[in-house]
N, C-alpha and C. Protein backbone atom coordinates (compact mmCIF):
# COMPACT_ATOMS: atom_id res chain seq x y z
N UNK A 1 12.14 3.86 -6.77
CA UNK A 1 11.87 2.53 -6.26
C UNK A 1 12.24 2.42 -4.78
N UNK A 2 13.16 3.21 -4.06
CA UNK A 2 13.49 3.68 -3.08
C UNK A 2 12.38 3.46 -1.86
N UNK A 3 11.61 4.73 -2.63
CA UNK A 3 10.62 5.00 -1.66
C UNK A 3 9.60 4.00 -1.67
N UNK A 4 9.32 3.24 -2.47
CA UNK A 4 8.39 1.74 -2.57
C UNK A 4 9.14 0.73 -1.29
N UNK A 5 9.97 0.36 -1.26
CA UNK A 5 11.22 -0.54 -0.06
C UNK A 5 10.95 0.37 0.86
N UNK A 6 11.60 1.38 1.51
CA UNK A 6 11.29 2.43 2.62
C UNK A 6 9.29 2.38 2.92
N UNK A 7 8.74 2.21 2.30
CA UNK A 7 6.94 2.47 2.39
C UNK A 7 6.91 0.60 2.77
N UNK A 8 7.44 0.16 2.27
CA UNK A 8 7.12 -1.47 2.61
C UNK A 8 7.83 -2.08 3.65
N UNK A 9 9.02 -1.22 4.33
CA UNK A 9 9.88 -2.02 5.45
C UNK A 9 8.96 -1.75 6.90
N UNK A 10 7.60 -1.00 7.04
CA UNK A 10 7.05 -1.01 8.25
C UNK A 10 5.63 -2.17 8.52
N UNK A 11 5.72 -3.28 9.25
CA UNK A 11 4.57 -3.55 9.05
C UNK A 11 3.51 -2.88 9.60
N UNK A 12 3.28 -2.14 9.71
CA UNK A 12 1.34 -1.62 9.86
C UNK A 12 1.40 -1.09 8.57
N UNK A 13 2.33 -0.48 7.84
CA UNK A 13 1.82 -0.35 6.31
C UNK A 13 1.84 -1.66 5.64
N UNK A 14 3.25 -2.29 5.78
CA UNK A 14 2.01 -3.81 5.20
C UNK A 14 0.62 -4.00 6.11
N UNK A 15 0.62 -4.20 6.42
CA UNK A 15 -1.02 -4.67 7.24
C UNK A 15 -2.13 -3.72 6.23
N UNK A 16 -1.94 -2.44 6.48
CA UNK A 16 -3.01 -1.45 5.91
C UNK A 16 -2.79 -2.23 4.04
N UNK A 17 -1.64 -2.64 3.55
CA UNK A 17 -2.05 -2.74 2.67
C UNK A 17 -2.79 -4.44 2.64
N UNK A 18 -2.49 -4.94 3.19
CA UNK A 18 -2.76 -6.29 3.21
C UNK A 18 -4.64 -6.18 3.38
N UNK A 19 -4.85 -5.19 4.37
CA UNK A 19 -6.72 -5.26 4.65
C UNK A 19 -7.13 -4.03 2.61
N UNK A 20 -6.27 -3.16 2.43
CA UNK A 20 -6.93 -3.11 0.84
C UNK A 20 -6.66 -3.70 0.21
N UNK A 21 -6.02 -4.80 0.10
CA UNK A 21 -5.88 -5.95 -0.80
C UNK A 21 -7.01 -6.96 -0.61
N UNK A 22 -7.69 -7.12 0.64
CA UNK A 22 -8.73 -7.70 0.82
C UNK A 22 -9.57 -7.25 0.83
N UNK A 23 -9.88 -5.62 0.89
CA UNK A 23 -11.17 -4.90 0.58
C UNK A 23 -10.76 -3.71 -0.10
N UNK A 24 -10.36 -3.40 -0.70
CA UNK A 24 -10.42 -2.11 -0.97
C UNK A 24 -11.79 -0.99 -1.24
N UNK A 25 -10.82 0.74 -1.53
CA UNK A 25 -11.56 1.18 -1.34
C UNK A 25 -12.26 1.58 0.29
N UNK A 26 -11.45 1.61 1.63
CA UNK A 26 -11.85 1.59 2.66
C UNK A 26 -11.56 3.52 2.81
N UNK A 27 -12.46 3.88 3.92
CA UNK A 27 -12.14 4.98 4.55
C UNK A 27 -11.39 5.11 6.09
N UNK A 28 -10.59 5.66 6.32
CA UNK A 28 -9.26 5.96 7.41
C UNK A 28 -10.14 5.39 8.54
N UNK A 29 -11.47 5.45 8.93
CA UNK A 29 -12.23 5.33 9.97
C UNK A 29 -12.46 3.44 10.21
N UNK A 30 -12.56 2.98 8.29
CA UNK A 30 -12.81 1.51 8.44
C UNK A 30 -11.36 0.97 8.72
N UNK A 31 -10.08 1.72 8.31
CA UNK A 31 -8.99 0.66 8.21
C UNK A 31 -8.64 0.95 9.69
N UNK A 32 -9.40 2.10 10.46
CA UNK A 32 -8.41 1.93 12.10
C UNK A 32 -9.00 0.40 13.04
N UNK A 33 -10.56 0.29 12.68
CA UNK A 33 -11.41 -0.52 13.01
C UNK A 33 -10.52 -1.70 12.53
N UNK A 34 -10.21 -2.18 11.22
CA UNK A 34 -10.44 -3.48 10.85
C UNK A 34 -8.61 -3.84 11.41
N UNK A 35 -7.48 -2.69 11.52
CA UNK A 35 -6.39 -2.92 11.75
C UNK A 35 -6.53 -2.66 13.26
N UNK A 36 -7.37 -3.00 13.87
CA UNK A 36 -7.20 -3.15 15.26
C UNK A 36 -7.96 -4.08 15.72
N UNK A 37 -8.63 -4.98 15.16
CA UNK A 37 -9.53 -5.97 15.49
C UNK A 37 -8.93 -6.29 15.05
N UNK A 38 -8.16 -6.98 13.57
CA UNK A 38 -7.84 -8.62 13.21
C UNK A 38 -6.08 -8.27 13.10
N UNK A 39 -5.86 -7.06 13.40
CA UNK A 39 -3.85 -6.90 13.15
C UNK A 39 -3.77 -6.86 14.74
N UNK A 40 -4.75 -6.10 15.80
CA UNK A 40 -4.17 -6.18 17.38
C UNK A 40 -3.41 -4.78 17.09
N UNK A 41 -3.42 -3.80 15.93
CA UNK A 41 -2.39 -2.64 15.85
C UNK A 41 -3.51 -1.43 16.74
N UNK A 42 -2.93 -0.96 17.97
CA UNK A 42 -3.40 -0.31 18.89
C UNK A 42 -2.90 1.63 18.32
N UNK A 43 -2.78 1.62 16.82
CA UNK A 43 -2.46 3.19 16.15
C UNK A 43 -3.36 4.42 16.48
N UNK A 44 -2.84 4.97 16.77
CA UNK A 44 -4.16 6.43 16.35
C UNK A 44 -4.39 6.76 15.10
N UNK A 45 -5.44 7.37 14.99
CA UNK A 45 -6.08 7.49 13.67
C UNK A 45 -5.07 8.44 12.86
N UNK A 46 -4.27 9.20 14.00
CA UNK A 46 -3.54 10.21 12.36
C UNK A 46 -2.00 9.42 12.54
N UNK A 47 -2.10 8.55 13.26
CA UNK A 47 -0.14 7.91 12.45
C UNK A 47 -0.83 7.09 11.60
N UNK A 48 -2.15 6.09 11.39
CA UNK A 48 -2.76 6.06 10.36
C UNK A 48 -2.59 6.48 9.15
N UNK A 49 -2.84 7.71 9.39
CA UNK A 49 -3.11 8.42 7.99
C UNK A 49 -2.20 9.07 7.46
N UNK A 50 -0.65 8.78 8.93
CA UNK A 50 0.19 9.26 8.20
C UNK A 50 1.37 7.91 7.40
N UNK A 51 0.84 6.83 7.74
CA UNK A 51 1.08 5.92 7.17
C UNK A 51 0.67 5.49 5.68
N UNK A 52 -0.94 6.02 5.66
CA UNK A 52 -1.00 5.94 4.21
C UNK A 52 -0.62 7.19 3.35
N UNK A 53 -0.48 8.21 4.14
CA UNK A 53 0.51 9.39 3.11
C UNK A 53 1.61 9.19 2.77
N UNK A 54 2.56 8.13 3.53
CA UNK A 54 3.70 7.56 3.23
C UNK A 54 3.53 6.61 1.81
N UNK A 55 2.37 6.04 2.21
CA UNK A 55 1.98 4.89 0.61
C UNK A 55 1.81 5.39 -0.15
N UNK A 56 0.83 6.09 -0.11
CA UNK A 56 0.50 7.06 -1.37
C UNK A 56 1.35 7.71 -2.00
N UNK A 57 2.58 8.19 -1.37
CA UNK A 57 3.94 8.98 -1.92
C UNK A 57 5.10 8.11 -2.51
N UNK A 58 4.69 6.64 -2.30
CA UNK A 58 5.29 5.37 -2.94
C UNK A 58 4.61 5.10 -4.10
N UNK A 59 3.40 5.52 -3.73
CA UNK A 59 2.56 5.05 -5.58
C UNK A 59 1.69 3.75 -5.03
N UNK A 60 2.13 2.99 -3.50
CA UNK A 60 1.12 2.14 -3.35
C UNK A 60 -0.55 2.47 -2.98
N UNK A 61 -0.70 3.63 -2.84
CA UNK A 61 -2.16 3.26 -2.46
C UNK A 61 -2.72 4.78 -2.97
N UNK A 62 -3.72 4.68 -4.21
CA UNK A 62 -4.59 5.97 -4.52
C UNK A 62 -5.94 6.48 -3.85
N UNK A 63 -5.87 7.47 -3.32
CA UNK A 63 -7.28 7.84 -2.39
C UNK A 63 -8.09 8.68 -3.96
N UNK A 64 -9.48 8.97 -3.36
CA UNK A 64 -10.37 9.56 -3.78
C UNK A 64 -11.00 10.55 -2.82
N UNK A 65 -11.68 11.29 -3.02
CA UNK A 65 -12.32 12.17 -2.33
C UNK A 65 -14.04 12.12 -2.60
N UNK A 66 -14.71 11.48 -1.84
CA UNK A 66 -16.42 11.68 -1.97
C UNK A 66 -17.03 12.23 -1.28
N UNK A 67 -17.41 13.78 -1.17
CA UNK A 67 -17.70 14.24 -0.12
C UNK A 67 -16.98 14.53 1.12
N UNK A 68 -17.31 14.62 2.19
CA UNK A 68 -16.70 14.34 3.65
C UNK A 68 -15.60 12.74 3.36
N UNK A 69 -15.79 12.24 2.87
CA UNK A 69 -15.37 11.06 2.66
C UNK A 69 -13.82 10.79 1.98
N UNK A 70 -13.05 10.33 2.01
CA UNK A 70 -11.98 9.87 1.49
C UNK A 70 -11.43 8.34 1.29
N UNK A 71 -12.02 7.67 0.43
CA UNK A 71 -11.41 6.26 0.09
C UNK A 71 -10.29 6.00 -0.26
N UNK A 72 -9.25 4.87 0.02
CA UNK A 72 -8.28 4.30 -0.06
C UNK A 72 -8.36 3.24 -1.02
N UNK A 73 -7.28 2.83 -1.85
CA UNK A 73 -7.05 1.84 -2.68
C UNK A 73 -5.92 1.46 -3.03
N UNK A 74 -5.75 0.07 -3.16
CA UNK A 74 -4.59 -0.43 -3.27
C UNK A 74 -4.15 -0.08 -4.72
N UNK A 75 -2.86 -0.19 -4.81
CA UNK A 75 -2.39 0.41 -6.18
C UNK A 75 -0.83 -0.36 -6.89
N UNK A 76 -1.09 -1.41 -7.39
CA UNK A 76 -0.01 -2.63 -7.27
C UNK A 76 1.03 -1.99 -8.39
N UNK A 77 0.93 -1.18 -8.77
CA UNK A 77 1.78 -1.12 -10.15
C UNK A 77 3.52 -0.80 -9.61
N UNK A 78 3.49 -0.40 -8.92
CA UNK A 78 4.92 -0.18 -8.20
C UNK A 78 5.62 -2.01 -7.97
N UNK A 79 5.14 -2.32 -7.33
CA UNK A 79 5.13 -4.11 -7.19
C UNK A 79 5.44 -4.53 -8.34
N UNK A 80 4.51 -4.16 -9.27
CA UNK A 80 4.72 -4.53 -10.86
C UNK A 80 5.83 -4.43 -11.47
N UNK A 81 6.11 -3.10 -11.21
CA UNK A 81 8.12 -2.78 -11.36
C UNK A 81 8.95 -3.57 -10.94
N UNK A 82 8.63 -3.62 -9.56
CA UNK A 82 10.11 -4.76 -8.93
C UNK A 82 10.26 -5.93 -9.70
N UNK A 83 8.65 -6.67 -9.10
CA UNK A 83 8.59 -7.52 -10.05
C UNK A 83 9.42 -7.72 -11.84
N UNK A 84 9.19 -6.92 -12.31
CA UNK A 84 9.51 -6.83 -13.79
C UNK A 84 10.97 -7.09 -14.10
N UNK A 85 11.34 -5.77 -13.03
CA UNK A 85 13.15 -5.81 -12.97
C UNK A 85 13.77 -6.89 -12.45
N UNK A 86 13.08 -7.96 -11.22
CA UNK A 86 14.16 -8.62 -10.46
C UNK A 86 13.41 -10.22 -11.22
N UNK A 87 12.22 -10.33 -11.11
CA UNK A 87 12.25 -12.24 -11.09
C UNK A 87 11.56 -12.27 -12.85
N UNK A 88 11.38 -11.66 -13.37
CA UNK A 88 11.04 -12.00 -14.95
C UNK A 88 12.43 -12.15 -15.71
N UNK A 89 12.51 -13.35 -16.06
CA UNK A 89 13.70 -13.30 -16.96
C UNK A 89 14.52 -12.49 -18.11
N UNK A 90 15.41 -12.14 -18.48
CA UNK A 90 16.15 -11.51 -19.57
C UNK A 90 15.87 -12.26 -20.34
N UNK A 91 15.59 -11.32 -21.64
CA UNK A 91 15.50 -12.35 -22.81
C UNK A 91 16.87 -11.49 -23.83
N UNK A 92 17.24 -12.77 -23.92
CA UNK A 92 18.74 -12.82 -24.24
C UNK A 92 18.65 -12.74 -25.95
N UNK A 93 19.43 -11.89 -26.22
CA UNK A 93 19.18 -10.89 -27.83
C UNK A 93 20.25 -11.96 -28.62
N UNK A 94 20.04 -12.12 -30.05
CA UNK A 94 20.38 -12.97 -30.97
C UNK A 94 22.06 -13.17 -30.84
N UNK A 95 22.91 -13.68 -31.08
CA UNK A 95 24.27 -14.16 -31.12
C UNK A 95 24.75 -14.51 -29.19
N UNK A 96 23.82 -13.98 -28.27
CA UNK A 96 24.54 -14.22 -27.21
C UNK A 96 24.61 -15.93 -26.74
């Protein structure tokens, strides 16, 4: 869970995840475009990509391979964890 907190304390990886949360499925070429027009993030394409190798090694974001091509996708289930452990209530077992 470590590495989920460490992958989420930079924002241009929030950002990158914030534009596949609104589109997913993008290739490294669409997210430098769309995170530099509406984020103002002035990155090169490989701290890019070394940003989403950081996600991907958190469990937030699964690529594919199509060809020449490589798609990105958001991948919430890590979130799902925190979530689970910190704000869903205990359910409190019989005599307590």
């Amino acid at each position: 869970m470590a590495d989920v907190f460490e992958a989420l304390a930079t924002p241009a990886r929030r950002a990158i995840l914030d534009e596949l949360r609104e589109r997913d499925g993008q290739t490294l070429f669409e997210l430098c475009a769309r995170l530099a027009m509406k984020h103002g993030l002035g990155l090169t394409r490989q701290a890019i990509s070394q940003h989403l190798d950081v996600l991907e090694a958190a469990g937030l974001v699964k690529s594919r391979r199509e060809g020449r091509y490589k798609f990105h996708y958001l991948n919430t289930e890590p979130l799902k964890a925190i979530v689970k452990r910190w704000l869903t209530p205990k359910q409190k077992g019989a005599g307590q």
